[in-house]
C-alpha atoms as a PDB file:
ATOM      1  CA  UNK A   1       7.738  61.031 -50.711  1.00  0.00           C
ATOM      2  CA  UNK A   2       3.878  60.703 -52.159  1.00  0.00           C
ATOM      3  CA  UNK A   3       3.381  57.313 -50.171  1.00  0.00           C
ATOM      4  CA  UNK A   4       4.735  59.048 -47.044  1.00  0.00           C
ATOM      5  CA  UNK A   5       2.604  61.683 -47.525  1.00  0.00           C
ATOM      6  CA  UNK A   6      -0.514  59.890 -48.316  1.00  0.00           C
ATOM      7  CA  UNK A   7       0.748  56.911 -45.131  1.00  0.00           C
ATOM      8  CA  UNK A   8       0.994  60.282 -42.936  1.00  0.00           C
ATOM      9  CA  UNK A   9      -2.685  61.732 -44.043  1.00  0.00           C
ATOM     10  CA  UNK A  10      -4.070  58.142 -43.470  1.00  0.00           C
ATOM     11  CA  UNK A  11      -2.906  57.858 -39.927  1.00  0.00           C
ATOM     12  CA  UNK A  12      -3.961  61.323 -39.341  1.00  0.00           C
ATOM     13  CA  UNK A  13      -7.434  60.376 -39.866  1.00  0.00           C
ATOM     14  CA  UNK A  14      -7.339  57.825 -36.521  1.00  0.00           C
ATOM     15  CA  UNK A  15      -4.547  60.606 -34.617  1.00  0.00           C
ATOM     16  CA  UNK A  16      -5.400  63.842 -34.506  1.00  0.00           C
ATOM     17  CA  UNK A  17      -2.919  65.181 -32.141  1.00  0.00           C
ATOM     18  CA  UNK A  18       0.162  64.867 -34.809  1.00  0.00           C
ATOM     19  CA  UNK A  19       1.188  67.924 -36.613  1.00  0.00           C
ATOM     20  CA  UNK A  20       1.992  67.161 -40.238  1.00  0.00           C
ATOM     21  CA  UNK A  21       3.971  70.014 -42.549  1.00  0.00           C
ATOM     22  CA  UNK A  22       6.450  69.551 -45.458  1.00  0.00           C
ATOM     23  CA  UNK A  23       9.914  69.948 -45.335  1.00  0.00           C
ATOM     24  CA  UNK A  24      12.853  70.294 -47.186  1.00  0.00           C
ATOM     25  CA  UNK A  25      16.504  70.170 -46.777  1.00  0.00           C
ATOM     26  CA  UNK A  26      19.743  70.134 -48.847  1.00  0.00           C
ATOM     27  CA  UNK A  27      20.629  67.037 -46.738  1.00  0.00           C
ATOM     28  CA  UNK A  28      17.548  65.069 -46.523  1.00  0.00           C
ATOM     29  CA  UNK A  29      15.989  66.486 -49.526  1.00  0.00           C
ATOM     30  CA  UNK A  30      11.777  66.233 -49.142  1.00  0.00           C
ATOM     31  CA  UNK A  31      10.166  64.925 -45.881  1.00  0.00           C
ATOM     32  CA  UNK A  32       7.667  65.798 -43.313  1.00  0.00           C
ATOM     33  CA  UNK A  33       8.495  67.771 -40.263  1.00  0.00           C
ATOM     34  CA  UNK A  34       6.118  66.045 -37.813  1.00  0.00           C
ATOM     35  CA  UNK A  35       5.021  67.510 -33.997  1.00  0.00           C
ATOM     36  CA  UNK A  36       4.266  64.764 -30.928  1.00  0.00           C
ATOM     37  CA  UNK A  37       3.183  64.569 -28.106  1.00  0.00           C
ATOM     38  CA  UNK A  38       6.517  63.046 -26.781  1.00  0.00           C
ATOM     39  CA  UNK A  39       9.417  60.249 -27.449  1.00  0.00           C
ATOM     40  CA  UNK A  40       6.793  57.551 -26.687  1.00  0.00           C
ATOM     41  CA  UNK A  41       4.261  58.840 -29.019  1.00  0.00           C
ATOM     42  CA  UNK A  42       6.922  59.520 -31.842  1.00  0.00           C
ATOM     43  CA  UNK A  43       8.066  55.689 -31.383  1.00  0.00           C
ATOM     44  CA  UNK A  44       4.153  54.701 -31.463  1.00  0.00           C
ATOM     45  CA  UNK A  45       3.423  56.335 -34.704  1.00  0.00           C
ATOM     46  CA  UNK A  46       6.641  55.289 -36.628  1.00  0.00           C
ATOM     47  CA  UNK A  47       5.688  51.360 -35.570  1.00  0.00           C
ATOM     48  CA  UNK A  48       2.451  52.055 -36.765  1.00  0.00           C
ATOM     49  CA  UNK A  49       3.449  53.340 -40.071  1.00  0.00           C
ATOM     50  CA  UNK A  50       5.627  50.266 -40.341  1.00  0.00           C
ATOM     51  CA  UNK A  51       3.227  47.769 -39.322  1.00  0.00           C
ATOM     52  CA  UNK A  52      -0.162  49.761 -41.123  1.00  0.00           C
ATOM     53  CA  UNK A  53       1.054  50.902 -44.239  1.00  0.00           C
ATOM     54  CA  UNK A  54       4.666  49.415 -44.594  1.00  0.00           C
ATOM     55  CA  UNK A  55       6.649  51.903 -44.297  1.00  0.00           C
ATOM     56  CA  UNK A  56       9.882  52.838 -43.366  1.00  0.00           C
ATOM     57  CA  UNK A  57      11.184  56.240 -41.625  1.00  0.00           C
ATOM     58  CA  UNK A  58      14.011  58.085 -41.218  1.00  0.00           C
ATOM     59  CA  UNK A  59      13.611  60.083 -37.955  1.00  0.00           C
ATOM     60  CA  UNK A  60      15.689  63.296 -36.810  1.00  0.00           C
ATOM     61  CA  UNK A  61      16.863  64.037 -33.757  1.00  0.00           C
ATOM     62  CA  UNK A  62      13.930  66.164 -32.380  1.00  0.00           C
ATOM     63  CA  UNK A  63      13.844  70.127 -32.562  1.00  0.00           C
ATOM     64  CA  UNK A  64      11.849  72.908 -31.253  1.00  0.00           C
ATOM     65  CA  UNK A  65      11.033  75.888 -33.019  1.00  0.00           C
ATOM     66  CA  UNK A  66      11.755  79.250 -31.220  1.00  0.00           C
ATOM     67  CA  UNK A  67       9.720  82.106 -31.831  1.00  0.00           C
ATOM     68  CA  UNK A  68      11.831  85.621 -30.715  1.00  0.00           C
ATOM     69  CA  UNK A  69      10.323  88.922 -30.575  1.00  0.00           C
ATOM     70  CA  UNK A  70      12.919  91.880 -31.377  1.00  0.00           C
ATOM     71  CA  UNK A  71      13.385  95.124 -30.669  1.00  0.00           C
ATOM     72  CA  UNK A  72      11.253  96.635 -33.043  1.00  0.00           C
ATOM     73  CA  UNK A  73       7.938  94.136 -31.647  1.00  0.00           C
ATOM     74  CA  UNK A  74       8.273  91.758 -34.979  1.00  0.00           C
ATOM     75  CA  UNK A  75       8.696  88.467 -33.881  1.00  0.00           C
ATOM     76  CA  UNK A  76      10.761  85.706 -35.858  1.00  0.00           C
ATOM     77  CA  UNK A  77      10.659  82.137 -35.686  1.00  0.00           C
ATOM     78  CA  UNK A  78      14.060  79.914 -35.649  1.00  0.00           C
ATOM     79  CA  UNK A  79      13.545  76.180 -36.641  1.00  0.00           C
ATOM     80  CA  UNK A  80      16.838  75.366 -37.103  1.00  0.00           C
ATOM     81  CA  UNK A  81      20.056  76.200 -36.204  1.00  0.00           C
ATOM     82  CA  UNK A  82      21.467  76.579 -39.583  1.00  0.00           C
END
C-alpha cells in the first residue's frame, strides 16, 4: 500500500486533475479511492503507473458519491451502497 501511495503522489505531481483519498474495505482491505476525468483517463493513468513506476492495480467498477439533503436541511453523503 506505501508504494501505491507514494506511485500515486508521484504521478500527481505531472496530473493534477486526479483526486487521490484513502480507502478501506473489509473486502479489499487498504487502497486509494481515486476521481477521473473519465474511462479513458482512468485507463491512461493505470498504464502509466505500470509503465512509470511498475506497478500493478486492481481497479473497481466505478462509483459516484451521492450527496442527499433531508428533511431537517442536513445533507449526507452515500459512497457506497453497502
Amino acid at each position: 500500500f506505501d508504494a501505491l501511495q507514494h506511485a500515486m503522489s508521484r504521478f500527481l505531481l505531472k496530473d493534477g486533475s486526479v483526486t487521490v483519498e484513502p480507502e478501506s474495505s473489509p473486502t479489499l482491505g487498504q487502497g486509494l479511492r481515486c476521481g477521473f476525468l473519465g474511462l479513458l483517463h482512468l485507463e491512461v493513468v493505470q498504464q502509466r503507473l505500470q509503465q512509470e513506476h511498475d506497478m500493478e492495480v486492481l481497479l473497481t467498477s466505478p462509483t459516484v458519491p451521492l450527496r442527499a439533503t433531508l428533511k431537517d436541511g442536513s445533507q449526507l453523503e452515500v459512497r457506497s451502497p453497502e
